[in-house]
Protein backbone atom coordinates (compact mmCIF):
# COMPACT_ATOMS: atom_id res chain seq x y z
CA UNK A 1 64.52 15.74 16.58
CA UNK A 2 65.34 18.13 19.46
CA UNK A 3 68.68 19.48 21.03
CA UNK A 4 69.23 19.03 24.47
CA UNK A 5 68.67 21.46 26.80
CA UNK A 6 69.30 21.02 30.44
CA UNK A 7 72.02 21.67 33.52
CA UNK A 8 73.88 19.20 34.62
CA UNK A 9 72.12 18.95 38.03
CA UNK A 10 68.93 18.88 36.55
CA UNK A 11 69.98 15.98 33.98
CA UNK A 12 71.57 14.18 37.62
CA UNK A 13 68.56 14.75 39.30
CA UNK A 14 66.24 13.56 37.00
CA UNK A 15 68.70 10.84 35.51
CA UNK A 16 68.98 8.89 39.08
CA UNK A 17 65.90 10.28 40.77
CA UNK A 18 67.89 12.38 43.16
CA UNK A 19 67.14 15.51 45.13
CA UNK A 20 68.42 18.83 44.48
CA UNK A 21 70.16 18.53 47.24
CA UNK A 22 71.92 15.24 46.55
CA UNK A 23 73.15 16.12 42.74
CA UNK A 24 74.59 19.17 44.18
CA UNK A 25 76.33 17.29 46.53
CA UNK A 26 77.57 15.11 43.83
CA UNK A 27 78.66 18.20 41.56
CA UNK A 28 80.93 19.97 44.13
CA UNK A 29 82.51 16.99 45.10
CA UNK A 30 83.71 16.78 41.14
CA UNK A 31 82.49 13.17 40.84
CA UNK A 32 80.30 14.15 37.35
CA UNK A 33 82.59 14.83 34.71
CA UNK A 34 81.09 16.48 31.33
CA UNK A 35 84.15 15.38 28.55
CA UNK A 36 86.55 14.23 31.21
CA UNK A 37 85.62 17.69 33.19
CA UNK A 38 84.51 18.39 36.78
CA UNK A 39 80.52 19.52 36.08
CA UNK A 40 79.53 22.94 37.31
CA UNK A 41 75.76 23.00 38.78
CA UNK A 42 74.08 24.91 36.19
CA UNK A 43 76.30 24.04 32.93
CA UNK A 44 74.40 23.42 29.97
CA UNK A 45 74.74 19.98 28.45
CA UNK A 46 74.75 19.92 24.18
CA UNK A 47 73.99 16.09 22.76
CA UNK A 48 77.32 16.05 22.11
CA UNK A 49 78.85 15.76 25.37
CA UNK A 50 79.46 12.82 27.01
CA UNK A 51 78.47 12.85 30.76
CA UNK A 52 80.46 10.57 33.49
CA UNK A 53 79.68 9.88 37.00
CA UNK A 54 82.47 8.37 39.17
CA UNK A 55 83.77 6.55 35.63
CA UNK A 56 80.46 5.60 34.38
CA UNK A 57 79.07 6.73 31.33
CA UNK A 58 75.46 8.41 31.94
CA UNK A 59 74.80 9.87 28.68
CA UNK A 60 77.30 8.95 25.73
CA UNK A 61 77.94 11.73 23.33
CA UNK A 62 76.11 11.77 20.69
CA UNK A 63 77.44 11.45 17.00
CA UNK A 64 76.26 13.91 14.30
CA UNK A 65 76.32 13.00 10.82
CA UNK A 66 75.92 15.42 8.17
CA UNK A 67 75.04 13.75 4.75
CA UNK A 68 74.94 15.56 1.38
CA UNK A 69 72.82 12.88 -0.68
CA UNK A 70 72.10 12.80 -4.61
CA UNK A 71 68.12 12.21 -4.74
CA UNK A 72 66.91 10.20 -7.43
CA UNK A 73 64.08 11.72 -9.30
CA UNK A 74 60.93 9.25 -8.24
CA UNK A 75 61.91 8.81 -4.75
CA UNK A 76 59.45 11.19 -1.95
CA UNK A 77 61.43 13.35 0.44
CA UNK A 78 60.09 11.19 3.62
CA UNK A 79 61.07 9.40 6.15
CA UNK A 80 57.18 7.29 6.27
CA UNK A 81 58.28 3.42 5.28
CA UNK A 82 54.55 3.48 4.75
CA UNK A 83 54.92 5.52 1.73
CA UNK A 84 56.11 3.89 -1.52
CA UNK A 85 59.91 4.90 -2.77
CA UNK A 86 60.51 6.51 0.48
CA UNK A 87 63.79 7.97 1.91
CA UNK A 88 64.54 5.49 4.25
CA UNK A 89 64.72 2.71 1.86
CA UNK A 90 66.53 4.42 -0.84
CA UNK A 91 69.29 6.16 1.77
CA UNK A 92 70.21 3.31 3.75
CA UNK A 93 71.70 5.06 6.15
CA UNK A 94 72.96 2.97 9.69
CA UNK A 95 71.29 6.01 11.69
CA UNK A 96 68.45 7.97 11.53
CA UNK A 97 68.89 11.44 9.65
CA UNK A 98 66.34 13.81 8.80
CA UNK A 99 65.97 15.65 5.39
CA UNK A 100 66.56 19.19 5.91
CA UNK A 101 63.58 21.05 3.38
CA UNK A 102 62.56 18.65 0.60
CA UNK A 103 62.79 17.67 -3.06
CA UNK A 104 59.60 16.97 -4.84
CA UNK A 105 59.68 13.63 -6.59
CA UNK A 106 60.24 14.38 -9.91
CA UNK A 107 63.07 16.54 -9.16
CA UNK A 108 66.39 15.11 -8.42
CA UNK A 109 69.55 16.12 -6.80
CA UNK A 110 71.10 17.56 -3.55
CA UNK A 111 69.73 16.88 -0.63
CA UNK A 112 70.72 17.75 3.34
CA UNK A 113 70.22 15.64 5.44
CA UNK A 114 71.20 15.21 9.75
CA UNK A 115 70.45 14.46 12.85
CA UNK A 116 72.08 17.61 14.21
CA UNK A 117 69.11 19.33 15.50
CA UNK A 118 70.15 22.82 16.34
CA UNK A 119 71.68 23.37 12.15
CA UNK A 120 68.68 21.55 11.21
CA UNK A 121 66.40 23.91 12.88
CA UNK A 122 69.11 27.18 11.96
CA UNK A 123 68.47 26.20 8.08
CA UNK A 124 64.63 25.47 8.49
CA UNK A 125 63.76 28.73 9.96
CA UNK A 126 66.60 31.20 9.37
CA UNK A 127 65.62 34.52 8.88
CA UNK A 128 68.44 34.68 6.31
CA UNK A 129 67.85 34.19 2.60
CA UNK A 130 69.68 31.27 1.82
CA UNK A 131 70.98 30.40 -1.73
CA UNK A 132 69.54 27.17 -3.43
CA UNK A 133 70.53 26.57 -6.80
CA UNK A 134 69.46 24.27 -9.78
CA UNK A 135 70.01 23.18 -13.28
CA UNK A 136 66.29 23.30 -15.32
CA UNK A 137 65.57 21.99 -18.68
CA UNK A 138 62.23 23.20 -20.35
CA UNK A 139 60.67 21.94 -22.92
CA UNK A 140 60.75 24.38 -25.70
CA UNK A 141 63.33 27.20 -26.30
CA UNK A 142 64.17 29.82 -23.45
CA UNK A 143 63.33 33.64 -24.87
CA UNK A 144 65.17 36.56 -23.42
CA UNK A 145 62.43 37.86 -22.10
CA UNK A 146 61.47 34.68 -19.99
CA UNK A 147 65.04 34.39 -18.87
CA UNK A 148 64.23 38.35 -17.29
CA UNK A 149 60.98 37.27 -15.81
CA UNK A 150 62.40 34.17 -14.44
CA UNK A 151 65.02 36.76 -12.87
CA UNK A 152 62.78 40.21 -11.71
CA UNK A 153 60.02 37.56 -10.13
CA UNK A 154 57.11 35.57 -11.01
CA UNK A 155 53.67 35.95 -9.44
CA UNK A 156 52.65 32.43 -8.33
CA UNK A 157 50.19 31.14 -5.39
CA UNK A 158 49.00 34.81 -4.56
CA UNK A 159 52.53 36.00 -4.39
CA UNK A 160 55.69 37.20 -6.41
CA UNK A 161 58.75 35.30 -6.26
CA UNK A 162 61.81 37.04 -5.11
CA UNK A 163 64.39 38.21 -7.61
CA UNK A 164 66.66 35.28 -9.14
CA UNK A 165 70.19 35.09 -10.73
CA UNK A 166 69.46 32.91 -13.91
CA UNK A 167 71.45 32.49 -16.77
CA UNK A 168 70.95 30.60 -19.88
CA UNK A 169 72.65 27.37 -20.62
CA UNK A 170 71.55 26.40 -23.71
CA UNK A 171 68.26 26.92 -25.77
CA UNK A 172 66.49 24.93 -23.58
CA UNK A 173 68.28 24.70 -19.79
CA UNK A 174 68.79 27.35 -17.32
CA UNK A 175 70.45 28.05 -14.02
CA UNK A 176 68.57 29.78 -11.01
CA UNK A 177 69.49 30.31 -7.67
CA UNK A 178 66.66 30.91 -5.20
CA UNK A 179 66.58 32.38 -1.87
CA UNK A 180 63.18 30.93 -1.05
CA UNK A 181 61.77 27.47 -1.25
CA UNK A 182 57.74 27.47 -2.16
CA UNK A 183 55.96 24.45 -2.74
CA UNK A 184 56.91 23.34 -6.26
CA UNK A 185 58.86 27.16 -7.00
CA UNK A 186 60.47 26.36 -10.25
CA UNK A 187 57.44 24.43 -11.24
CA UNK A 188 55.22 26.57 -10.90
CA UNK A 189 56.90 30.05 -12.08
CA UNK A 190 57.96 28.12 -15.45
CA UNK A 191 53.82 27.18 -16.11
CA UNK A 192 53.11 30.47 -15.35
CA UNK A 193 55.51 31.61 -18.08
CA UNK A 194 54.04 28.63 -20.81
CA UNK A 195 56.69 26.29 -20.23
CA UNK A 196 56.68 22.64 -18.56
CA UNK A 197 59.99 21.47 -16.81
CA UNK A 198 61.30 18.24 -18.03
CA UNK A 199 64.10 18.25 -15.89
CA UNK A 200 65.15 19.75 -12.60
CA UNK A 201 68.35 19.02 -10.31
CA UNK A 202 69.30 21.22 -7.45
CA UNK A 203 73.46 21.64 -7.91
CA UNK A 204 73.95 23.45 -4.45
CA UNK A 205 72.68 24.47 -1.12
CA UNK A 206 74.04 27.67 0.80
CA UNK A 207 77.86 26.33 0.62
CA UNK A 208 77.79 22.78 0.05
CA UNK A 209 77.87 21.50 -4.06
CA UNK A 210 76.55 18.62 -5.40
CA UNK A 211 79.60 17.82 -7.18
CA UNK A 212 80.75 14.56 -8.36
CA UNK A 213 77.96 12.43 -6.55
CA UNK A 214 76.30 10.10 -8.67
CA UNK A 215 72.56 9.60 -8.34
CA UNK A 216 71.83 7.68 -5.43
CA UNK A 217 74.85 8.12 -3.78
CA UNK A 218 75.37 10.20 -0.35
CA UNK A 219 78.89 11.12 1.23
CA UNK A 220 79.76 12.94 4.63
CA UNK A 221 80.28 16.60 4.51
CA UNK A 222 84.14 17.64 5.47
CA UNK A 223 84.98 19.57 8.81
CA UNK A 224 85.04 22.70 6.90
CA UNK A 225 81.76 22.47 4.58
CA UNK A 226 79.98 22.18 7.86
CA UNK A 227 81.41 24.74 9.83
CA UNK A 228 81.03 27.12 7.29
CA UNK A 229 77.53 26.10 7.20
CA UNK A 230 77.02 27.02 10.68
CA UNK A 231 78.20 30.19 10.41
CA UNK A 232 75.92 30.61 7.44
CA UNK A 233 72.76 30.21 8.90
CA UNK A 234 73.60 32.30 12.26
């Protein structure tokens, strides 16, 4: 999935196999529109523009969707139809969207997903330490002093995890929000501590909340979730 990134003479030229020459010629004379527009030569074109050229469409703008989905525990965070209990099948979604991060299988919960690329890449590879949190049932009862470890860091694959918030739910279930995402975190930095995790379910990511979504069940994010999103992951 990658943004488009080209001038509107360049997308003429290589759109109708003209010259330089010619698209210019076509530019000044204001017959492109970008969005019901006159073109300039060198304006950038985003996927969601839609490009005209004396009233017929060249590119139609493109449509982003934005999904916030409630993975099922069992189902793989993948797109491969190949692959047994795969996203595709258990999304049904009209248009292709892309997971943004992933949620192993036996985990269930929030998931992003879109076929925005420019957020997808923001939130992939943001320098920015963005907030993931989940709900975590153990299997035996939570001691104050693995609630604090959970919290100050745990040293897993070579490596200590970054400080936590956590806080205690009951005698067996915990909240933690990470600002990292290793392979099988939670996992991991509860075996380390002699506990197995029965249950885990990510609640949030960054701004957007599971909330009411039932398992299975994936809704549109509002105007404002996503904006606020954006300006998140700047």
């Amino acid at each position: 999935m990658r943004a488009l990134n080209t001038s509107a003479k360049y997308f003429l030229v290589q759109k109708l196999r003209l010259s330089n020459k010619e698209a210019t010629a076509i530019i000044l004379a204001k017959r492109l529109l970008v969005n019901g527009l006159p073109a300039q030569l060198n304006q950038p074109l985003k996927p969601e523009d839609e490009v005209t050229l004396d009233c017929k469409i060249l590119k139609p703008a493109q449509q982003f969707h934005y999904l916030a989905y409630y993975k099922p525990r069992g189902i793989e965070t993948t797109l491969n139809e190949a692959i047994p209990d795969n996203l595709t099948q258990a999304l049904n979604f009209p248009e292709r969207v892309y997971p943004i991060g992933r949620l192993d299988k036996e985990s269930e919960g929030l998931l992003l997903l879109t076929n925005d690329g420019s957020i997808f890449d923001r939130i992939l590879h943001s320098e920015q330490k963005q907030e993931k949190e989940y709900v975590v049932r153990v299997d035996k009862s939570l001691t104050s002093e693995v609630i604090a470890a959970l919290a100050s860091g745990v040293e897993i694959m070579g490596k200590k995890t970054r400080p936590a918030q956590v806080k205690p739910l009951d005698a067996f279930t915990f909240n933690i929000v990470l600002t990292q995402g290793l392979n099988r975190q939670i996992r991991r930095m509860c075996y380390k501590l002699g506990y197995e995790v029965l249950e885990l379910k990510r609640v949030r990511i960054v701004n957007v909340k599971l909330g009411d979504l039932q398992v299975g069940e994936w809704r549109e994010l509002g105007k404002n979730e996503v904006e606020e999103l954006k300006k998140l992951v700047r």
